[in-house]
Each structure stands twice: as structure tokens, then as C-alpha cells.
C-alpha atoms as a PDB file:
ATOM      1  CA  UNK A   1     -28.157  34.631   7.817  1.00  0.00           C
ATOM      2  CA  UNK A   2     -27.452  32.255   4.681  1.00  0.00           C
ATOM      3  CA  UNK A   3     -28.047  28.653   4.595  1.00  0.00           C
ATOM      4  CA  UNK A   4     -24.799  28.257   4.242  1.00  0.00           C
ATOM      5  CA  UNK A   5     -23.774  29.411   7.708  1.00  0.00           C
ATOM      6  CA  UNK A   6     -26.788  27.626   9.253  1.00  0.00           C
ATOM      7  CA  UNK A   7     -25.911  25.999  12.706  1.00  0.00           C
ATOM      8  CA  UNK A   8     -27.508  23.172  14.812  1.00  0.00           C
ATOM      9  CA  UNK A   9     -28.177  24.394  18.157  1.00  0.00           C
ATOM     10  CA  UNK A  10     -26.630  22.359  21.293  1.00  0.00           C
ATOM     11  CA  UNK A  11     -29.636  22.524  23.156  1.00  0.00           C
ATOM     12  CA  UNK A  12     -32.849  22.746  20.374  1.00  0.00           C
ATOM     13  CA  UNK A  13     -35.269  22.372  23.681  1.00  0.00           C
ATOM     14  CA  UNK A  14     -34.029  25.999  25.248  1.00  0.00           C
ATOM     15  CA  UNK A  15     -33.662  27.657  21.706  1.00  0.00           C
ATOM     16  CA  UNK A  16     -37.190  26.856  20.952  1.00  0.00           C
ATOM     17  CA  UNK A  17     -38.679  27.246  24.264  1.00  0.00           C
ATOM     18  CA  UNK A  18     -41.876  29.455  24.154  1.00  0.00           C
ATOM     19  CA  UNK A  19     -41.532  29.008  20.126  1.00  0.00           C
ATOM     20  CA  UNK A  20     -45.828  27.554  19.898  1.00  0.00           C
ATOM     21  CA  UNK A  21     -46.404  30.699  21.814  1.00  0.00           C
ATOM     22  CA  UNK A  22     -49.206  33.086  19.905  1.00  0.00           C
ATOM     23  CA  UNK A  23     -46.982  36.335  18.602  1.00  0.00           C
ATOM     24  CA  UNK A  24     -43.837  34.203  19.236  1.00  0.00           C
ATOM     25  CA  UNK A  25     -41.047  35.522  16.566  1.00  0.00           C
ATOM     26  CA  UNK A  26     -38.563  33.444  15.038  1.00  0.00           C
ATOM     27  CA  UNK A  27     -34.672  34.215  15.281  1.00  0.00           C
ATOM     28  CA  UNK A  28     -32.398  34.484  12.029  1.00  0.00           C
ATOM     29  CA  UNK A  29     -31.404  30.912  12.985  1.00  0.00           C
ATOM     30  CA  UNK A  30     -34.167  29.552  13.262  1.00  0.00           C
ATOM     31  CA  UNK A  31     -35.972  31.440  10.330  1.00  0.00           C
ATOM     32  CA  UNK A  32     -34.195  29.464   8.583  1.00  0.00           C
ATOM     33  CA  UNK A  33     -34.774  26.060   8.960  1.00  0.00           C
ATOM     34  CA  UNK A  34     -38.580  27.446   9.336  1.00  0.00           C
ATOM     35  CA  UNK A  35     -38.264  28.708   6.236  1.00  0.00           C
ATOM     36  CA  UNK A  36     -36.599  25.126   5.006  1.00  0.00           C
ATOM     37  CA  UNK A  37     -39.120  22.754   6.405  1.00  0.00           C
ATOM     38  CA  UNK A  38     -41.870  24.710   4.878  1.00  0.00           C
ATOM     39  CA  UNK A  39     -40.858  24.727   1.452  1.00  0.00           C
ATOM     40  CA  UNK A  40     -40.132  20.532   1.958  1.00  0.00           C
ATOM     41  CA  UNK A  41     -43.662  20.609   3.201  1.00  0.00           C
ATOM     42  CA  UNK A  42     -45.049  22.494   0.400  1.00  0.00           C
ATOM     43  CA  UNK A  43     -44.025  19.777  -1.814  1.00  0.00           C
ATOM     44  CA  UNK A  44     -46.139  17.353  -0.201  1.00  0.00           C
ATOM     45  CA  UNK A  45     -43.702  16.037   1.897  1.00  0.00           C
ATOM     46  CA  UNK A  46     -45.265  14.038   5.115  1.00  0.00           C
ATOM     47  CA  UNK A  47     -42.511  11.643   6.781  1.00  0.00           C
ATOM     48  CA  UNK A  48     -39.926  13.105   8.938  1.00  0.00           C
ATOM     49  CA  UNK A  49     -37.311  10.994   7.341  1.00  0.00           C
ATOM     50  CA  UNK A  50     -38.267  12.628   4.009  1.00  0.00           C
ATOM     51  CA  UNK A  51     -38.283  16.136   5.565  1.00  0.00           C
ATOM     52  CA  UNK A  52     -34.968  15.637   6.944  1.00  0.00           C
ATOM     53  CA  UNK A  53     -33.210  14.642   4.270  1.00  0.00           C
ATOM     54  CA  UNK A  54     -34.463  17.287   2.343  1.00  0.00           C
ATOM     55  CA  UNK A  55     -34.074  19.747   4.729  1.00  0.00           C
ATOM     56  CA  UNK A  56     -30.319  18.897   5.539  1.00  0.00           C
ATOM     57  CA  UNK A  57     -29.692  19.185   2.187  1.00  0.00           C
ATOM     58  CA  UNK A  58     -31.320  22.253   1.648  1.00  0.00           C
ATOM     59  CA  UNK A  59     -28.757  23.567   4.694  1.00  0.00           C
ATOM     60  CA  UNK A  60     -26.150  21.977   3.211  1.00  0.00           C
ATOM     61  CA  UNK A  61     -25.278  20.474   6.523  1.00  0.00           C
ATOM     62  CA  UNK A  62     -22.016  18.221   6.899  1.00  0.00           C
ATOM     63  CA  UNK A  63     -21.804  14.562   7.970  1.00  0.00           C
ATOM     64  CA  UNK A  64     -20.147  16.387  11.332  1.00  0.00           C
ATOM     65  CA  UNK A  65     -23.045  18.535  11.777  1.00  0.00           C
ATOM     66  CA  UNK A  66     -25.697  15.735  11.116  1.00  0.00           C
ATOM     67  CA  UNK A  67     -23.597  13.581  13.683  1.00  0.00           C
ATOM     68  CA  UNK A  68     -23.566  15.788  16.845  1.00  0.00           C
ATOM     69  CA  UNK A  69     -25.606  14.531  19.482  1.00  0.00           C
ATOM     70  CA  UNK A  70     -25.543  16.391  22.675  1.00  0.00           C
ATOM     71  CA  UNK A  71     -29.158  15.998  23.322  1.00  0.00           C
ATOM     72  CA  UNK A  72     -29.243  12.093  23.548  1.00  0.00           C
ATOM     73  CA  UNK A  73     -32.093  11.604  20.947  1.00  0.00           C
ATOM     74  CA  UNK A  74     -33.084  10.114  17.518  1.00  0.00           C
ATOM     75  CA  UNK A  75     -31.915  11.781  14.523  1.00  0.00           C
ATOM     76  CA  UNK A  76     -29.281  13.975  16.855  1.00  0.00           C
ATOM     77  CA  UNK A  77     -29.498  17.539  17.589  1.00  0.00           C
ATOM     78  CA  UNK A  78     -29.992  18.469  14.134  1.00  0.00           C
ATOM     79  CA  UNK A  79     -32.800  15.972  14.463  1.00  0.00           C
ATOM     80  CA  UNK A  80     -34.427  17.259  17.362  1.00  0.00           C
ATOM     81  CA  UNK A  81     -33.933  20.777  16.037  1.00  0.00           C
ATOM     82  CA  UNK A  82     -35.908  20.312  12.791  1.00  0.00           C
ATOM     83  CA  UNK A  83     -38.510  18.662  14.947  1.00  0.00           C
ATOM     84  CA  UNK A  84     -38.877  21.721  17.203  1.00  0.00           C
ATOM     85  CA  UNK A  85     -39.297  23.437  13.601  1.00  0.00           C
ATOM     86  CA  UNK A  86     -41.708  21.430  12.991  1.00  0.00           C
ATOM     87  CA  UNK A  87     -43.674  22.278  16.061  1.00  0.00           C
ATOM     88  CA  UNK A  88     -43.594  25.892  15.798  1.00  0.00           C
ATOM     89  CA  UNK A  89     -44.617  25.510  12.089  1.00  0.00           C
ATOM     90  CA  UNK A  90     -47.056  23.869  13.439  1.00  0.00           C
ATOM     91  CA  UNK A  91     -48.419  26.205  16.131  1.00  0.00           C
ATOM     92  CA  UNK A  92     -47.992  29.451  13.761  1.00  0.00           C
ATOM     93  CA  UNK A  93     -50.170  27.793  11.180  1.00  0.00           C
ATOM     94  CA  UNK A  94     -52.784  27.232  13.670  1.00  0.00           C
ATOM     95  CA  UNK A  95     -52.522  30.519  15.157  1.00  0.00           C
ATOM     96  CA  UNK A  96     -53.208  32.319  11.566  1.00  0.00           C
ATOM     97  CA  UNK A  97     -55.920  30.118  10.674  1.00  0.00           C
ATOM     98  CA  UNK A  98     -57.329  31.436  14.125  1.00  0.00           C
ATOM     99  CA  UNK A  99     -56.658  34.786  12.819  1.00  0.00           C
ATOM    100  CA  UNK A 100     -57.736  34.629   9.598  1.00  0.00           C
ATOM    101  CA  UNK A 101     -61.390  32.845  11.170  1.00  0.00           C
ATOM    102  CA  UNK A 102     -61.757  35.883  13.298  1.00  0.00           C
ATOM    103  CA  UNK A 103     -60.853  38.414  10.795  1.00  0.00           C
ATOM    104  CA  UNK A 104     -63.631  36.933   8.173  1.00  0.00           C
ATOM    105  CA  UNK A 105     -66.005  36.855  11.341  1.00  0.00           C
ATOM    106  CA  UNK A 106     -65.534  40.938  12.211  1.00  0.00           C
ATOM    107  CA  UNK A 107     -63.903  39.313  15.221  1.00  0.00           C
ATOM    108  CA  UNK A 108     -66.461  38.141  16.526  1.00  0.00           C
ATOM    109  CA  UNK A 109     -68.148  41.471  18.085  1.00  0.00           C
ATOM    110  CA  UNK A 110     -69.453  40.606  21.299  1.00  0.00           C
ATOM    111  CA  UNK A 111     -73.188  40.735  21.438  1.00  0.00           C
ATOM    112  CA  UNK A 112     -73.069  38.848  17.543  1.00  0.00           C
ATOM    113  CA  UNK A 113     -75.509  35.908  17.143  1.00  0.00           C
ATOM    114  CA  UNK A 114     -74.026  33.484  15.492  1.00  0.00           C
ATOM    115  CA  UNK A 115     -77.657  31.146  15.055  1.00  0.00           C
ATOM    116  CA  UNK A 116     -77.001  27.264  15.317  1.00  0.00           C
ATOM    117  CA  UNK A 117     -73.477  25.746  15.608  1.00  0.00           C
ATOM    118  CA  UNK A 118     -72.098  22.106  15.610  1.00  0.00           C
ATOM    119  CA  UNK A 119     -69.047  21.505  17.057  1.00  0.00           C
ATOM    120  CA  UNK A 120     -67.195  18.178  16.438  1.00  0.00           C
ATOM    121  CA  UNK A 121     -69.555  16.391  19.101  1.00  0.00           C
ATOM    122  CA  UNK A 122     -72.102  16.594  16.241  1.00  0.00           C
ATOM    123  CA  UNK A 123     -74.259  17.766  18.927  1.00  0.00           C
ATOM    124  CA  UNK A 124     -76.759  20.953  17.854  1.00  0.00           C
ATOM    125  CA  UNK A 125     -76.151  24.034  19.771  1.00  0.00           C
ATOM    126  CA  UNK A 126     -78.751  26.738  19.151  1.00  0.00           C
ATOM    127  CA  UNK A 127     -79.204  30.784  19.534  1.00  0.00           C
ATOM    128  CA  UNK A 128     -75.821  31.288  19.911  1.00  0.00           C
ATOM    129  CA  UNK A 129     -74.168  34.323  20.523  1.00  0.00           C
ATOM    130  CA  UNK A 130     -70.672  35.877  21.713  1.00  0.00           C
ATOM    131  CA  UNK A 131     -70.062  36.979  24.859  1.00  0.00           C
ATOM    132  CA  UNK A 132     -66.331  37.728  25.057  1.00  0.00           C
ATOM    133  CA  UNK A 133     -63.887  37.865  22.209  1.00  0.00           C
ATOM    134  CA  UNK A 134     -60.730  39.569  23.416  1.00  0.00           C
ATOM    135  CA  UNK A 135     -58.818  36.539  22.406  1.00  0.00           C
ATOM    136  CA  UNK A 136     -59.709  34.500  18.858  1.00  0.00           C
ATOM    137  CA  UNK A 137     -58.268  31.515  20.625  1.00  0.00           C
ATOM    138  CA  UNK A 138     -60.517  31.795  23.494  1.00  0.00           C
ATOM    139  CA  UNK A 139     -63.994  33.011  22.553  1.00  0.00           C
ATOM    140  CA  UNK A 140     -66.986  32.828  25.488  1.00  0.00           C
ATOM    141  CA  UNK A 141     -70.257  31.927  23.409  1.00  0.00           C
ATOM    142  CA  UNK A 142     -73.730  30.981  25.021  1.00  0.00           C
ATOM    143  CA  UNK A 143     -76.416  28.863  23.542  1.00  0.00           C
ATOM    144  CA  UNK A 144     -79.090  26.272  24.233  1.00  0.00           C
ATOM    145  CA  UNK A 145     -78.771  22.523  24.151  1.00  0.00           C
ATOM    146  CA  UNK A 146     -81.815  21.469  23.621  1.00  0.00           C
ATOM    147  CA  UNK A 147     -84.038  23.210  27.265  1.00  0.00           C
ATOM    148  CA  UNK A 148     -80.835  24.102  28.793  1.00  0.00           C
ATOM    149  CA  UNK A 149     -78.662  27.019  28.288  1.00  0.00           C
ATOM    150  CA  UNK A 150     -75.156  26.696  28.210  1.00  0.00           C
ATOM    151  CA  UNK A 151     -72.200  29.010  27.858  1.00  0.00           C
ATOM    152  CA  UNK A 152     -68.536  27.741  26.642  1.00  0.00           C
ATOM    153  CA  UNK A 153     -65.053  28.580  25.315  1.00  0.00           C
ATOM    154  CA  UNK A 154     -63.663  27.805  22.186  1.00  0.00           C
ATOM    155  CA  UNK A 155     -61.970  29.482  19.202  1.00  0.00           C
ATOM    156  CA  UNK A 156     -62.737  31.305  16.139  1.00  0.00           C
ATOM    157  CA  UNK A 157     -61.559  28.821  13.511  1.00  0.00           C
ATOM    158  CA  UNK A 158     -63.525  26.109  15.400  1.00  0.00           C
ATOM    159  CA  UNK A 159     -66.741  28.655  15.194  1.00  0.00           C
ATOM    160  CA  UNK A 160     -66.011  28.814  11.489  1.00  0.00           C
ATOM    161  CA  UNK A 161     -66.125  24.709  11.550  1.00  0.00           C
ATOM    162  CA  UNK A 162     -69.127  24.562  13.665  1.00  0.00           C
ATOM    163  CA  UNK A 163     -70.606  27.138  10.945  1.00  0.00           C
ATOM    164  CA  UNK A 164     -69.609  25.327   8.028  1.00  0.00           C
ATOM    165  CA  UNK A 165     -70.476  21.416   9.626  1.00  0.00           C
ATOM    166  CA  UNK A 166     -74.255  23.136  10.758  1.00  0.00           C
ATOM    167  CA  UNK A 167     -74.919  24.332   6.667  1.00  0.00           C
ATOM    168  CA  UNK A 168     -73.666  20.799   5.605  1.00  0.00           C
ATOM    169  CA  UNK A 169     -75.961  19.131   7.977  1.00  0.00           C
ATOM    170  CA  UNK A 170     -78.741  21.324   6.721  1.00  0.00           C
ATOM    171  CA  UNK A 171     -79.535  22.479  10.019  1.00  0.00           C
ATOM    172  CA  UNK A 172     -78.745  26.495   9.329  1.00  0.00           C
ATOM    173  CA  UNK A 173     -79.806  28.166   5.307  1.00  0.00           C
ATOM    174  CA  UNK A 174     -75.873  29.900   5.163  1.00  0.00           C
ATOM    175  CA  UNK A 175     -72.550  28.240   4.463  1.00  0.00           C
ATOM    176  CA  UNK A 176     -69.948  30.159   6.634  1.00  0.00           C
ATOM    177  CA  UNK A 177     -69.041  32.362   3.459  1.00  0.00           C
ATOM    178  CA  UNK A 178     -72.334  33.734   3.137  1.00  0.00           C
ATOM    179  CA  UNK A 179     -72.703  34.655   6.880  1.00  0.00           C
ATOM    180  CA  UNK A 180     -69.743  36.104   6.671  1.00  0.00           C
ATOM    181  CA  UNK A 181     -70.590  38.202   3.763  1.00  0.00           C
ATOM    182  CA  UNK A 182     -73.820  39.454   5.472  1.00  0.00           C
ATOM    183  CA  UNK A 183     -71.843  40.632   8.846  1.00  0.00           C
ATOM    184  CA  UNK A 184     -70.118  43.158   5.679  1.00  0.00           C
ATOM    185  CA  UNK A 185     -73.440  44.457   4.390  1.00  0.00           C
ATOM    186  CA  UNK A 186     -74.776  47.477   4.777  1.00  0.00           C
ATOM    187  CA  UNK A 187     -77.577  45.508   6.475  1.00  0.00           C
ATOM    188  CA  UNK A 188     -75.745  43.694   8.913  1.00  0.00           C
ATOM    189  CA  UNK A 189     -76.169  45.834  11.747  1.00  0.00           C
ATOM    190  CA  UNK A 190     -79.882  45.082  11.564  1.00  0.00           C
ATOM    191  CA  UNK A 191     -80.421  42.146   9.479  1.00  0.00           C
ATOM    192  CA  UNK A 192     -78.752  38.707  10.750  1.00  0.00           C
ATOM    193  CA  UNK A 193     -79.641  35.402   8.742  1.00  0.00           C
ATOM    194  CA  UNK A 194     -81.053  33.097  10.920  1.00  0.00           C
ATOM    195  CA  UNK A 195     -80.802  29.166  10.763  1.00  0.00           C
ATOM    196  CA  UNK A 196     -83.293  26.752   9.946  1.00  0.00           C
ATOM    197  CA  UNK A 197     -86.490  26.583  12.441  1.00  0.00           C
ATOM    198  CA  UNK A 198     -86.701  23.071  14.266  1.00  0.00           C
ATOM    199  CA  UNK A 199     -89.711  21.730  15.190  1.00  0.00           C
ATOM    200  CA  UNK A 200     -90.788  20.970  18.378  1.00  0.00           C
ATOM    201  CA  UNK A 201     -90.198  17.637  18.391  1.00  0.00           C
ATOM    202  CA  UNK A 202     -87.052  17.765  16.763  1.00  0.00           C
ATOM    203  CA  UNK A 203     -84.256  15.952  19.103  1.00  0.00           C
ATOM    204  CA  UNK A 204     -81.219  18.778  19.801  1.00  0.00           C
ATOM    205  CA  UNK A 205     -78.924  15.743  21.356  1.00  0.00           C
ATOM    206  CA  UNK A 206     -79.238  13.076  17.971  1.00  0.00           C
ATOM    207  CA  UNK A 207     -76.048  12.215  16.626  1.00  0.00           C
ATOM    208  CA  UNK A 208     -75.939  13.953  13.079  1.00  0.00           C
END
């Protein structure tokens, strides 16, 4: 499908339905304008009325196409179809940096300690460890915080952030590359670097 022969949908809601979906895959049509808003985005691009001029003009869409308006909204169908784009762009750049988190981590092998995490709480979570990975987007960890044990879902690129926010706190000896590295060394199976020691007295709950 050219950009040439590139059409605006009369109903972008139904054509995109189920498009933030993990594994979704894009149609010719809509490849397109994917394919559109991410090179306008590439160029540092931010403000939708930017991106859509850009974009339209990158379709070479007519003052007829840029005027329908069966949907009612803001920037007409064409509108409401690059923002729909957008959204899906969106999603399947999330979804890869999920991917690409669990991939680095040996997706996440259940059983694998992962040592002492802080998630965007700031709060410490200790002696953590995998107990279901299935799903990057929905890993089952348990851990301490502080006396208590406590077991929780979240997702691989958000482990990779709690990795990389622990090291920067100084709170764990490896930045997320290097523990990475060691789950790939010959040692690995037997050998997992373990964060800092606390001291007794050290307080689990203080905002870092």
C-alpha cells in the first residue's frame, strides 16, 4: 500500500480496536500512518499539531480528506485516526521495551534472585526472587519489606528500573548491566552477586 493511496478510516475507533493489545499486528493501512508518525517522531517532534501536519503531508492527504468528519471530534477522522496511531505506537513501544528487559534478564527464570529492588515508591524491597514469569508484563516476585514478606506483580522493564534506581541509590554493588552480564557467565548458575548488606538498624521504609 503506497502513501499515495492512503485512506482515512470512517470509524478510526473500530479499525484500531484491540490495536495496544501485546502481539497485536498492524494492517497495510494502518502500517502506514504507523510507519508516518514514527518517522515525525523521530525528528523530535512532540505536539500533535506538529505531528499532524507533518504526517498529512507525508500522506499527501487532500483538503477533502483532512475535512471528513464522521466521528464528531477534533482534528476530524483523519485526526482521530493519527491519534489512535499514536496510541498503538505507543503501546508497541512499551511492549518491546518489556521484551527487550526480559530478554537481557534470561526472562526472568523462575527461582532467580534478583537481591534488593526499588520500585518507584523509593521504598527498599529485599531478597527478592521470581516466582512466575510466563508473562514479562506480569512477573510474580517475593521479597521482604523490612520484617514482613511480601509477594507482588509487576513487569520486567520495571524490574530493570527497580535494578538500575537500587545501584544509583547505592543500596545493591551492580548496575543492571552488570547483573545482567553475570546471569550469562559460565558462573551464573552458581554464583549470583548479591547487594549491599544493611545493618540492623538500617530503616527498609525511609524515603530514598
Amino acid at each position: 500500500m503506497s502513501i499515495s493511496n492512503y485512506s482515512v478510516p470512517t470509524n478510526p475507533y473500530e479499525d484500531w480496536r484491540g490495536s495496544e493489545r501485546r502481539g497485536f499486528v498492524p494492517t497495510a493501512r494502518q502500517k502506514v500512518i504507523l510507519d508516518a508518525y514514527a518517522e515525525a517522531v523521530a525528528t523530535g517532534l512532540y505536539y500533535t499539531k506538529d505531528i499532524y501536519v507533518v504526517v498529512s503531508k507525508k500522506l499527501g492527504l487532500t483538503p477533502e480528506q483532512l475535512a471528513q468528519c464522521t466521528t464528531n471530534v477534533d482534528g476530524g477522522d483523519f485526526g482521530y485516526d493519527l491519534y489512535q496511531a499514536r496510541s498503538c505506537y505507543n503501546a508497541m513501544t512499551q511492549h518491546k521495551a518489556v521484551d527487550d528487559a526480559a530478554a537481557a534478564l534470561c526472562n526472568l527464570q523462575v527461582g532467580m534472585k534478583l537481591g534488593t529492588l526499588i520500585f518507584n515508591d523509593h521504598k527498599r524491597t529485599t531478597d527478592v526472587s521470581v516466582l512466575q514469569s510466563a508473562d514479562p508484563s506480569q512477573v510474580a516476585l517475593q521479597g521482604k519489606r523490612g520484617a514482613y514478606k511480601v509477594t507482588f506483580t509487576t513487569d520486567a522493564l520495571s524490574i530493570k528500573c527497580a535494578i538500575e534506581r537500587a545501584a544509583s541509590k547505592g543500596v545493591r554493588k551492580d548496575s543492571f548491566e552488570d547483573f545482567a552480564a553475570s546471569l550469562r557467565s559460565p558462573l551464573s548458575a552458581t554464583t549470583v552477586i548479591q547487594p549491599r548488606t544493611e545493618s540492623a538498624s538500617a530503616d527498609l521504609f525511609a524515603a530514598a
